[in-house]
Protein backbone atom coordinates (compact mmCIF):
# COMPACT_ATOMS: atom_id res chain seq x y z
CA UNK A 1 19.81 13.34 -13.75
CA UNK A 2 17.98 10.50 -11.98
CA UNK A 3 17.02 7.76 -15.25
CA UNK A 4 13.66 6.99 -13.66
CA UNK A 5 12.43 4.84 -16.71
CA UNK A 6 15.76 2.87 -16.07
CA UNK A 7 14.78 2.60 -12.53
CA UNK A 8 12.04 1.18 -12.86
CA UNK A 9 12.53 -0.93 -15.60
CA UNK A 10 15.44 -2.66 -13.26
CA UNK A 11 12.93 -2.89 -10.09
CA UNK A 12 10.56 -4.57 -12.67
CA UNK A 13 13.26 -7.18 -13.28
CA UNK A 14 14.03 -7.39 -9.51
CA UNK A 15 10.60 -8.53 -9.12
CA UNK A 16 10.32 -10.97 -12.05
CA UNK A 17 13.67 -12.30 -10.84
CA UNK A 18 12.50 -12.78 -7.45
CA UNK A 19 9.01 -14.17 -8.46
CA UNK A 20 11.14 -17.08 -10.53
CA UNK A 21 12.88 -17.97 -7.54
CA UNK A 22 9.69 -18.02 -5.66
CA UNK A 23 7.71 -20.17 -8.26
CA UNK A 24 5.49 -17.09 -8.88
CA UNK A 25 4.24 -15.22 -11.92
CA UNK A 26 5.28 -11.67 -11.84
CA UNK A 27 1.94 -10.34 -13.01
CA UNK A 28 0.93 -11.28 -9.41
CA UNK A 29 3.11 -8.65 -8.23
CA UNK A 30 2.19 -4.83 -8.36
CA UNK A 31 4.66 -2.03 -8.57
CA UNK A 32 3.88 0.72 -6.02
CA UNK A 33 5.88 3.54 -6.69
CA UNK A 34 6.44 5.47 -3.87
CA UNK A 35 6.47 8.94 -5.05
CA UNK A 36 6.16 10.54 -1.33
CA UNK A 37 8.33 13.87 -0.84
CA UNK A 38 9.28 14.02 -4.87
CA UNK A 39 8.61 16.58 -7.06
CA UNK A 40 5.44 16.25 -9.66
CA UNK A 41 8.02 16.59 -12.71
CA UNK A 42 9.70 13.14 -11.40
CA UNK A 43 6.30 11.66 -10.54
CA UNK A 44 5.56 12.68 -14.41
CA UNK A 45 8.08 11.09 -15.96
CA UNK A 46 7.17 8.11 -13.76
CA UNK A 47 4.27 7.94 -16.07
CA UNK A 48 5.46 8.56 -18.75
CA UNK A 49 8.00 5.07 -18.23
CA UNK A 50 4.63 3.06 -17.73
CA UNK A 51 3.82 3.65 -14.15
CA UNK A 52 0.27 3.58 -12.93
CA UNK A 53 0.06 3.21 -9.01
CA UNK A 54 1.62 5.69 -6.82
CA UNK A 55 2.10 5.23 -3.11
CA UNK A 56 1.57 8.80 -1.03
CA UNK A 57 1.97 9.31 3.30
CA UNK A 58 1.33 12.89 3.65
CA UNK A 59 -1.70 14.25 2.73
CA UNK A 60 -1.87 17.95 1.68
CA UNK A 61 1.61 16.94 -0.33
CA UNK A 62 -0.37 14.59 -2.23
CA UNK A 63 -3.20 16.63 -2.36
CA UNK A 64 -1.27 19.13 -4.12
CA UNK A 65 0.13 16.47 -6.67
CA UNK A 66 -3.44 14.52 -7.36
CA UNK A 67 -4.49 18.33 -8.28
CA UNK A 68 -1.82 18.87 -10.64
CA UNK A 69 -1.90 15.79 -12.86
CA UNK A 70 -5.51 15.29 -12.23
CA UNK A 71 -5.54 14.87 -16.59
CA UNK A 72 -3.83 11.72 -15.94
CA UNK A 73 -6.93 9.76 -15.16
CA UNK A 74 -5.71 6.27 -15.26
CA UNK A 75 -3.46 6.99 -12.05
CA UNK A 76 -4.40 5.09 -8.70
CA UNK A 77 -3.04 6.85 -6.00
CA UNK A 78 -2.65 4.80 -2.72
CA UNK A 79 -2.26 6.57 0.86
CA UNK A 80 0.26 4.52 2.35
CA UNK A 81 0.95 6.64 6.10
CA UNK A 82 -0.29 6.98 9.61
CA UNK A 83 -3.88 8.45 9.71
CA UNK A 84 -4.56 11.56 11.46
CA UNK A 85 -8.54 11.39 11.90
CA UNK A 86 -8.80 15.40 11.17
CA UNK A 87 -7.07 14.16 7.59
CA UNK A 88 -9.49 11.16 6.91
CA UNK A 89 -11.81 13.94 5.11
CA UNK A 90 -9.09 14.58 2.35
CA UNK A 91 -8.01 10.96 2.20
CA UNK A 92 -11.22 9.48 1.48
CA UNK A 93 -12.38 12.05 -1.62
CA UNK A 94 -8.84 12.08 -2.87
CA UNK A 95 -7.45 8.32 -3.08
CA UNK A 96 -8.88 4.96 -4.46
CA UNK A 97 -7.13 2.97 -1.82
CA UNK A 98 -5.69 2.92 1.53
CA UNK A 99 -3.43 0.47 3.04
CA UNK A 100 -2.51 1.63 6.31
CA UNK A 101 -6.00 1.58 8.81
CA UNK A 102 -5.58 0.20 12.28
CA UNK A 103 -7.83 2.11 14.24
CA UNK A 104 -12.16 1.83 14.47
CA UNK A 105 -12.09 5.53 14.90
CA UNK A 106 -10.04 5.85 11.40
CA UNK A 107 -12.31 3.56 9.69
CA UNK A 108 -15.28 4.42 10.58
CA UNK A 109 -14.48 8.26 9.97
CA UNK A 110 -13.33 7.05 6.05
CA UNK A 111 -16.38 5.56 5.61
CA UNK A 112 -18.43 8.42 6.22
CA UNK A 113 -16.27 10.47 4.58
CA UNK A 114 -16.08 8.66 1.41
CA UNK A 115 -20.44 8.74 0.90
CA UNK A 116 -20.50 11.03 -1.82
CA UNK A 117 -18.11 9.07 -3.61
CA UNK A 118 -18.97 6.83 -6.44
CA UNK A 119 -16.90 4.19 -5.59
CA UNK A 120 -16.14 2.37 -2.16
CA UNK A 121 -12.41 2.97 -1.07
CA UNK A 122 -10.26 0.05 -1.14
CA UNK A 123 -9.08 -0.48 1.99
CA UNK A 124 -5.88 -2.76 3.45
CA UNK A 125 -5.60 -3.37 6.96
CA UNK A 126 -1.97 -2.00 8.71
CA UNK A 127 -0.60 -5.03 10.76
CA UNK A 128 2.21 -4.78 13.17
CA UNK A 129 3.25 -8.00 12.97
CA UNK A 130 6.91 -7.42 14.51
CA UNK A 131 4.89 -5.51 17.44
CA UNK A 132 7.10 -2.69 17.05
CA UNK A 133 5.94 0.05 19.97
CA UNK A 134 7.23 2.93 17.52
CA UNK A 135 5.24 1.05 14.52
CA UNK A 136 1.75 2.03 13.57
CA UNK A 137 -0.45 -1.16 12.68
CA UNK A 138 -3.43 -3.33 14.62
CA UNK A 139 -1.60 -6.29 16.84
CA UNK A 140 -3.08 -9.91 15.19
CA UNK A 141 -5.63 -10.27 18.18
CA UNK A 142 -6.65 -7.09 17.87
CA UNK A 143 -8.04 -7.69 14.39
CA UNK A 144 -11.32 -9.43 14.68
CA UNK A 145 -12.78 -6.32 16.30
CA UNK A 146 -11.54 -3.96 13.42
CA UNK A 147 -12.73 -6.56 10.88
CA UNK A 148 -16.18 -6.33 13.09
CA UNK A 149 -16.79 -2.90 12.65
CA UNK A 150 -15.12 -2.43 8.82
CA UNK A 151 -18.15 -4.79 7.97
CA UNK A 152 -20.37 -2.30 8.70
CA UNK A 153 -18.93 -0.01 6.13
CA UNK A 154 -20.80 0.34 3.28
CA UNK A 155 -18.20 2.84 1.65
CA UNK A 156 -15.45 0.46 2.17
CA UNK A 157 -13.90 -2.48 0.43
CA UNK A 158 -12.03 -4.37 2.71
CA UNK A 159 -9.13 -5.93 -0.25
CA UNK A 160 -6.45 -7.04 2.50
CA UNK A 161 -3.55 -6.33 4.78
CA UNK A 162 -0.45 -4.22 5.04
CA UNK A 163 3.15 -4.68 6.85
CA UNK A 164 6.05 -3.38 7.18
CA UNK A 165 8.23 -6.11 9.34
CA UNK A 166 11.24 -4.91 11.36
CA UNK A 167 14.26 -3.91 10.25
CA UNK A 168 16.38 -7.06 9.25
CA UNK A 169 13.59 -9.26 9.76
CA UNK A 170 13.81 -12.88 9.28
CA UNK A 171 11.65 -14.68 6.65
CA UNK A 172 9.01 -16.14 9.33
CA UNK A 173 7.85 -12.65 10.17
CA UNK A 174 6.66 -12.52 6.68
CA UNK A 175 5.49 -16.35 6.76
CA UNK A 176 3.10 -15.38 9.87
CA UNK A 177 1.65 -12.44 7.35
CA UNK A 178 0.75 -15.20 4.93
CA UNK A 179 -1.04 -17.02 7.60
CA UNK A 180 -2.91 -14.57 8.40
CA UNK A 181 -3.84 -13.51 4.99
CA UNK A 182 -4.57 -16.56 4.02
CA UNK A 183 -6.56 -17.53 6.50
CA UNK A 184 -9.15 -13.95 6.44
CA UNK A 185 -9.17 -14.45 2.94
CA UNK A 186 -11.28 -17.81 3.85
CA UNK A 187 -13.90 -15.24 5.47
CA UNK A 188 -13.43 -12.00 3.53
CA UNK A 189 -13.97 -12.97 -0.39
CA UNK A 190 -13.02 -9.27 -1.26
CA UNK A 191 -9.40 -9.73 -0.10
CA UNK A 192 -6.79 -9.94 -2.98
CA UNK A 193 -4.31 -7.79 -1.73
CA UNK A 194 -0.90 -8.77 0.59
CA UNK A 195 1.01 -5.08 0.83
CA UNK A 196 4.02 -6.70 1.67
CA UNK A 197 7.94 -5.65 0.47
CA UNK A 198 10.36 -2.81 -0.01
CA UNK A 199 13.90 -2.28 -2.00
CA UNK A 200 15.75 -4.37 0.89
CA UNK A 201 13.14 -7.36 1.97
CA UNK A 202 11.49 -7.60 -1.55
CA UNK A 203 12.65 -11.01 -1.97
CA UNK A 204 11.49 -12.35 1.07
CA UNK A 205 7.94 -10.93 0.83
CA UNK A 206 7.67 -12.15 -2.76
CA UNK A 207 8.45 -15.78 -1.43
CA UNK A 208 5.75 -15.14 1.28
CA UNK A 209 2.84 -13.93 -1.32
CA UNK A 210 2.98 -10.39 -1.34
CA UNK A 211 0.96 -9.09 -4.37
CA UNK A 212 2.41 -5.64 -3.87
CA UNK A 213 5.57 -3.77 -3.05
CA UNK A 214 6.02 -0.67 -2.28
CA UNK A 215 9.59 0.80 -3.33
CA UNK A 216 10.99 4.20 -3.89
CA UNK A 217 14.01 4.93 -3.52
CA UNK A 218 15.29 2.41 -6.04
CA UNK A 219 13.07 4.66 -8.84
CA UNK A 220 13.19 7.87 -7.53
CA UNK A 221 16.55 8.37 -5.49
CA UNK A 222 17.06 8.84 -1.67
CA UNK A 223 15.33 11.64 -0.38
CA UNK A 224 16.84 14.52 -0.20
C-alpha cells in the first residue's frame, strides 16, 4: 500500500528544504500533484492528505475523474499535456487552468470554447526552452506572436509560462526561463505563475523562481 499522505508530506518538505537553500518562502511554491494515469481512489486519498491542485494530460481520463469527485468542489484541476484541437472543447468546460498552449490555433479554439463559462481559463504558455524537436512548447522568438493573439482572448487569463527543460539539464536552462518570465511579467500584469520543476530538477527550478512543480511519482508511485 502506497502511504500517499506520507508522500506528500515528504515532497512538501523537499520543497521547503529547497526553498531555504534558495532564500525563498515555501508558500511561493505550489504542489501540483500529478494524478495522470492513477486511479480516482488514490487521487481521493490525495485529498483527503490536504491536496488541492491536480495536474491531468489526457483528457477523457480526466474527464472521467473531474465527473466522479465533482462533490469535491475546492479541487483545481490543471491540464498539463499536448493539445489536440478536436479536445480543446472538453478542456476548456472541464479545467480552471492550462499550462501547456503553444499553438494560435489551440488558443484561439480555448477561448471560444470556454464562452459559456463563468470564469476565464487560466492559461500558462508551454516553452521549449531546450528546443527539443520531440518536445511540445513555442521556441522564445516565437512568443510575441502567441502573446499577440492570446490578447485578444477575452476568455483567457494569460498567468505565465510552462517548461519542462531536457533531461539532465544544467541550471542556466532554467536561469533563461526566469529571464523570460521576468521580463513578460513587465508587460503582462496577470502573470504570477513560473510552471517550472519535477521529482529530479526540483531544486534547480526552485532556485530559478518556479512558483509551481509538478511531481508525481514521488506521491503516487511509478506508473504502472
Amino acid at each position: 500500500m502506497i502511504a500517499i499522505k506520507d508522500n506528500i508530506a515528504a515532497v512538501e518538505l523537499q520543497i521547503s528544504s529547497a526553498c531555504q537553500r534558495a532564500n525563498r518562502n515555501a508558500d511561493e511554491v505550489t504542489l501540483l500533484a500529478v494524478s495522470k494515469t492513477k486511479p480516482i481512489k488514490m487521487l481521493e486519498q490525495a485529498y483527503d492528505a490536504g491536496q488541492r491542485n491536480f495536474g491531468e494530460s489526457y483528457v477523457q481520463e480526466a474527464v472521467d475523474k473531474i465527473t466522479a469527485l465533482q462533490n469535491k468542489t475546492d479541487i483545481t484541476w490543471h491540464f498539463i499535456g499536448p493539445i489536440q484541437t478536436n479536445k480543446t472543447k472538453l478542456i476548456a468546460s472541464h479545467f480552471s487552468w492550462v499550462h501547456s498552449i503553444d499553438r494560435i490555433k489551440v488558443a484561439k479554439r480555448l477561448n471560444e470554447h470556454r464562452s459559456d463559462q463563468d470564469t476565464p481559463l487560466n492559461i500558462c504558455l508551454q516553452v521549449n526552452i531546450s528546443r527539443e524537436l520531440s518536445k511540445s512548447g513555442v521556441l522564445p522568438q516565437d512568443l510575441p506572436a502567441l502573446l499577440a493573439v492570446i490578447e485578444t482572448c477575452d476568455n483567457l487569463c494569460l498567468r505565465g509560462l510552462m517548461a519542462i527543460p531536457e533531461k539532465n539539464a544544467s541550471q542556466a536552462s532554467f536561469i533563461q526561463m526566469q529571464t523570460l518570465f521576468i521580463e513578460l511579467k513587465k508587460h503582462y500584469p496577470t502573470m504570477d505563475t513560473l510552471s517550472m520543476g519535477m521529482s529530479g530538477d526540483l531544486q534547480l527550478a526552485i532556485n530559478a523562481g518556479s512558483t509551481l512543480v509538478r511531481i508525481g511519482s514521488a506521491i503516487f508511485g511509478a506508473r504502472s
